[in-house]
Every structure is written in structure tokens, then in C-alpha cells.
Protein backbone atom coordinates (compact mmCIF):
# COMPACT_ATOMS: atom_id res chain seq x y z
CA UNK A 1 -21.44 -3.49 -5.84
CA UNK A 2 -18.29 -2.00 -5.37
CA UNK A 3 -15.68 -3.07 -2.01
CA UNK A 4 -15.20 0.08 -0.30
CA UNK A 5 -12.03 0.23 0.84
CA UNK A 6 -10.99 0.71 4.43
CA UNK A 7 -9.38 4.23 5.13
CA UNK A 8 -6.00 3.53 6.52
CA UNK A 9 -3.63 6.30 8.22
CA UNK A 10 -0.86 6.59 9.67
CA UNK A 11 -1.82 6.64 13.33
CA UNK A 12 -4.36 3.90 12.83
CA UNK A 13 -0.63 2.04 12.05
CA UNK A 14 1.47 3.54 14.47
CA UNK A 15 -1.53 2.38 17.43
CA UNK A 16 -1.96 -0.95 15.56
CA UNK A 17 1.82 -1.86 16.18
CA UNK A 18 3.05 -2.42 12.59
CA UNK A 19 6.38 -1.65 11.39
CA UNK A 20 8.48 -2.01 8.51
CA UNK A 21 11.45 -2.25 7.54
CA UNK A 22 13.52 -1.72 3.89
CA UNK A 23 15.17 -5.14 2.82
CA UNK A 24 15.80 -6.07 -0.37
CA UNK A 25 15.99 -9.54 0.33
CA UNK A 26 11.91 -9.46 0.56
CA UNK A 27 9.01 -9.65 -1.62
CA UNK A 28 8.09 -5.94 -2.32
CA UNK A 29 11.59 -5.09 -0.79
CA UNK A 30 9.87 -4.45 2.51
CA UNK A 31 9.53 -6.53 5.91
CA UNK A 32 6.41 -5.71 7.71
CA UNK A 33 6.40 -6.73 11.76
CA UNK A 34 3.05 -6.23 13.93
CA UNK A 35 3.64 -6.06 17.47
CA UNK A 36 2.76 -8.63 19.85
CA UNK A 37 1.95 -9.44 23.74
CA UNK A 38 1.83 -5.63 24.22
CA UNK A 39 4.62 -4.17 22.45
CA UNK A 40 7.32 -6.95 24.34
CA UNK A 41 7.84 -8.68 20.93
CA UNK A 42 7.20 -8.34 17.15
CA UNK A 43 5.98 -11.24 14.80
CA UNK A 44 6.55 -11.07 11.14
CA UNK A 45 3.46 -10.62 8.40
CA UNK A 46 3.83 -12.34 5.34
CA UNK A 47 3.28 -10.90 1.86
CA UNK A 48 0.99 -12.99 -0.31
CA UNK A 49 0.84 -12.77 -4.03
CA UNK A 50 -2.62 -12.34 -5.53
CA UNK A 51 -4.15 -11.56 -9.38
CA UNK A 52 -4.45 -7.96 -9.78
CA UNK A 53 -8.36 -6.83 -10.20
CA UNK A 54 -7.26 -4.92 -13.38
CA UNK A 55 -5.59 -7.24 -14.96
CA UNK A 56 -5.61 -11.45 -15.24
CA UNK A 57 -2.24 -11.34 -16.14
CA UNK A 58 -0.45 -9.17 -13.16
CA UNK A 59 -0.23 -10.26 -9.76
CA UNK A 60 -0.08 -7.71 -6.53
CA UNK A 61 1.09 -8.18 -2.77
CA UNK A 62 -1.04 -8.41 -0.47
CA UNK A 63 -0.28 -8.35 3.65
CA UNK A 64 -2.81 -9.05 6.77
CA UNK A 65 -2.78 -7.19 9.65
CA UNK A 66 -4.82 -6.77 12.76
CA UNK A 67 -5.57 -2.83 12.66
CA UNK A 68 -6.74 -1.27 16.34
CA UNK A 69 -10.12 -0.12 16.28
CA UNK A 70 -11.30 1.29 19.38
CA UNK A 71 -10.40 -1.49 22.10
CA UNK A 72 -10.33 -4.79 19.73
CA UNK A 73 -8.13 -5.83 16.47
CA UNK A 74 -10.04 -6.03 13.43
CA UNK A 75 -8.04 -8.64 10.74
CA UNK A 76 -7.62 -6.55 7.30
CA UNK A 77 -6.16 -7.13 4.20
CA UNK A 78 -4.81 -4.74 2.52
CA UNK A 79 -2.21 -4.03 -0.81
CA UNK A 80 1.57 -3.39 0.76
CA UNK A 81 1.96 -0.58 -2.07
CA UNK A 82 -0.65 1.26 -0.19
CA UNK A 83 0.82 0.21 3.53
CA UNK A 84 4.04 0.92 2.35
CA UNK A 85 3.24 4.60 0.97
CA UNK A 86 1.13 5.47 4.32
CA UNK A 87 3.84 4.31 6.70
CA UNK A 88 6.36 6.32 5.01
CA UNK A 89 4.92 9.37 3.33
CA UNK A 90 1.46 9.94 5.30
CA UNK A 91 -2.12 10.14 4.29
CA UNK A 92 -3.36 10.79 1.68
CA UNK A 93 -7.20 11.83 -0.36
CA UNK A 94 -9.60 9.13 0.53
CA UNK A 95 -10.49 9.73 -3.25
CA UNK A 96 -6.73 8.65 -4.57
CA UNK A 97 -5.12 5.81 -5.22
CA UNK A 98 -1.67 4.55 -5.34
CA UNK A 99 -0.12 3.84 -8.24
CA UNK A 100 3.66 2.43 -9.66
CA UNK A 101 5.64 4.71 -11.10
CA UNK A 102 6.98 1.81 -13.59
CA UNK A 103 3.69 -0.04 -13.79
CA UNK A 104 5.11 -3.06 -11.63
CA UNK A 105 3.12 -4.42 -8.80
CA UNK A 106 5.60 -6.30 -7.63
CA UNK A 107 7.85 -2.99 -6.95
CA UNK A 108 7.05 -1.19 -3.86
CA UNK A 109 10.22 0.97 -3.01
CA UNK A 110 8.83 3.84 -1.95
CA UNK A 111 10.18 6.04 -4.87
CA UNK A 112 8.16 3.85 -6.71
CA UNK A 113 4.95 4.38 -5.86
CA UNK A 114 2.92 7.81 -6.13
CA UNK A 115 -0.67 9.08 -5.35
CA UNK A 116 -2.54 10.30 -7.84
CA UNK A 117 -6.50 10.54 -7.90
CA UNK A 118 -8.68 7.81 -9.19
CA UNK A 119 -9.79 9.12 -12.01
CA UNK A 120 -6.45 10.14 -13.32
CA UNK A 121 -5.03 6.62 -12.43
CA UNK A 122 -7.33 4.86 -14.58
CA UNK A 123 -7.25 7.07 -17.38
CA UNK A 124 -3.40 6.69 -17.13
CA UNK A 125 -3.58 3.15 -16.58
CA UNK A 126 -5.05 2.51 -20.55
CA UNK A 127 -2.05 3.69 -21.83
CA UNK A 128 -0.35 1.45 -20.13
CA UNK A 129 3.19 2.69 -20.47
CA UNK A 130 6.34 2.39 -17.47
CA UNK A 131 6.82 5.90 -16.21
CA UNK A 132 3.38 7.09 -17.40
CA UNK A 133 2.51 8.90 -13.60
CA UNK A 134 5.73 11.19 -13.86
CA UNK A 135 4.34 13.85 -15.64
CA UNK A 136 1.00 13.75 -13.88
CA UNK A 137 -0.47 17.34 -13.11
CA UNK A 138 -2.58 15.94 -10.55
CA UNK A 139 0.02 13.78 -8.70
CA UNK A 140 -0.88 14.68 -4.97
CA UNK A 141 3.19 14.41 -4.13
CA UNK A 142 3.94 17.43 -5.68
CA UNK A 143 1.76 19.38 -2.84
């Protein structure tokens, strides 16, 4: 059976507290705060490496946060590549996926990382080539 993933926008973020900030000094080159005691202070979320479901040999980051579901926090883990892109760009098709430009995990920059659709992403992921999304008809940044 396949994990359906949780649909995560913008505002869900935005109401949930969680902010991030650019610094290369960080895993991912982000740092990702959640606020705290209602919005008087922020504590930090750590990024955790994990092995990437397509591959044994890649990792991915992965960050918890408590997202704000009608009046209680609901814990969810989530990939920072996909945080990252919906805290900075918007939302996106339920039905896409975000993918590295370069093929890197590791590296979320935001000019990194685009959506494209599922299907596309795996059938692009096969050839498994850095830079293989550029080109992409399909690649929902372009709209």
C-alpha cells in the first residue's frame, strides 16, 4: 500500500508558525524555526538525514514539525526539499512532485529544486543525469 502523502500549503505553514531562513552554514542550506508559547519565541527544527526510498545509496533531509490542524498540532514529517519549495514559491499540483535540478538530495537552494509531475519525475529519474529537469515541457514553474 502506498503512504499518501500529506498535502502541505503555504497557509497551513504560515498558521503552523514555521519559518525559515537561508544559511549556508546548515544542512540543506536552510534553518527552519517553528514558533513557540504563542508566537513570543521560536525554537529551532532539526534536519535529519534519512535513505532515500528510490535509492539505497542516496540519503534525503528530513524535518518534523507540528502542522495546525483545526485547533490541535498534528507532529509530521516531511522532506525539507518539499518545505523549502512551498514556503518560498507556493503550492503546487497535489499530483507533482519535487525534484533537484542536479539530482542531489542534499541540495535544497531553492533554484535547485523544481516541480514537475510524477510521472515525468520518474521517467526522468531513470536517466539519471544532473540537470536532466531543465528541459522539462511539463515543469509546472514555467506557468
Amino acid at each position: 500500500m502506498e503512504k499518501k502523502r500529506r498535502l502541505i500549503t503555504q497557509e497551513l505553514l504560515v498558521q503552523s508558525g514555521v519559518h525559515i531562513i537561508e544559511d549556508d552554514n546548515e544542512v540543506g542550506g536552510y534553518r527552519v524555526y517553528q514558533d513557540t508559547n504563542k508566537g513570543t519565541s521560536r525554537r529551532p527544527i532539526y534536519v535529519n538525514i534519512a535513505r532515500h526510498p528510490y535509492g539505497r545509496d542516496k540519503v534525503y533531509l528530513l524535518v518534523n514539525v507540528g502542522l495546525k490542524l483545526e485547533d490541535k498540532y498534528v507532529n509530521a514529517t516531511m522532506p525539507l526539499h518539499r518545505l523549502v519549495y512551498v514556503y518560498f514559491k507556493g503550492n503546487f499540483p497535489e499530483d507533482y512532485d519535487i525534484a533537484h535540478i542536479d539530482d542531489d538530495p542534499i541540495n535544497c537552494r531553492l533554484d535547485n529544486l523544481i516541480a514537475i509531475s510524477h510521472k515525468d519525475n520518474i521517467r526522468m529519474r531513470k536517466h539519471n543525469g544532473a540537470n536532466q529537469y531543465k528541459n522539462s515541457k511539463k515543469n509546472w514553474d514555467k506557468h
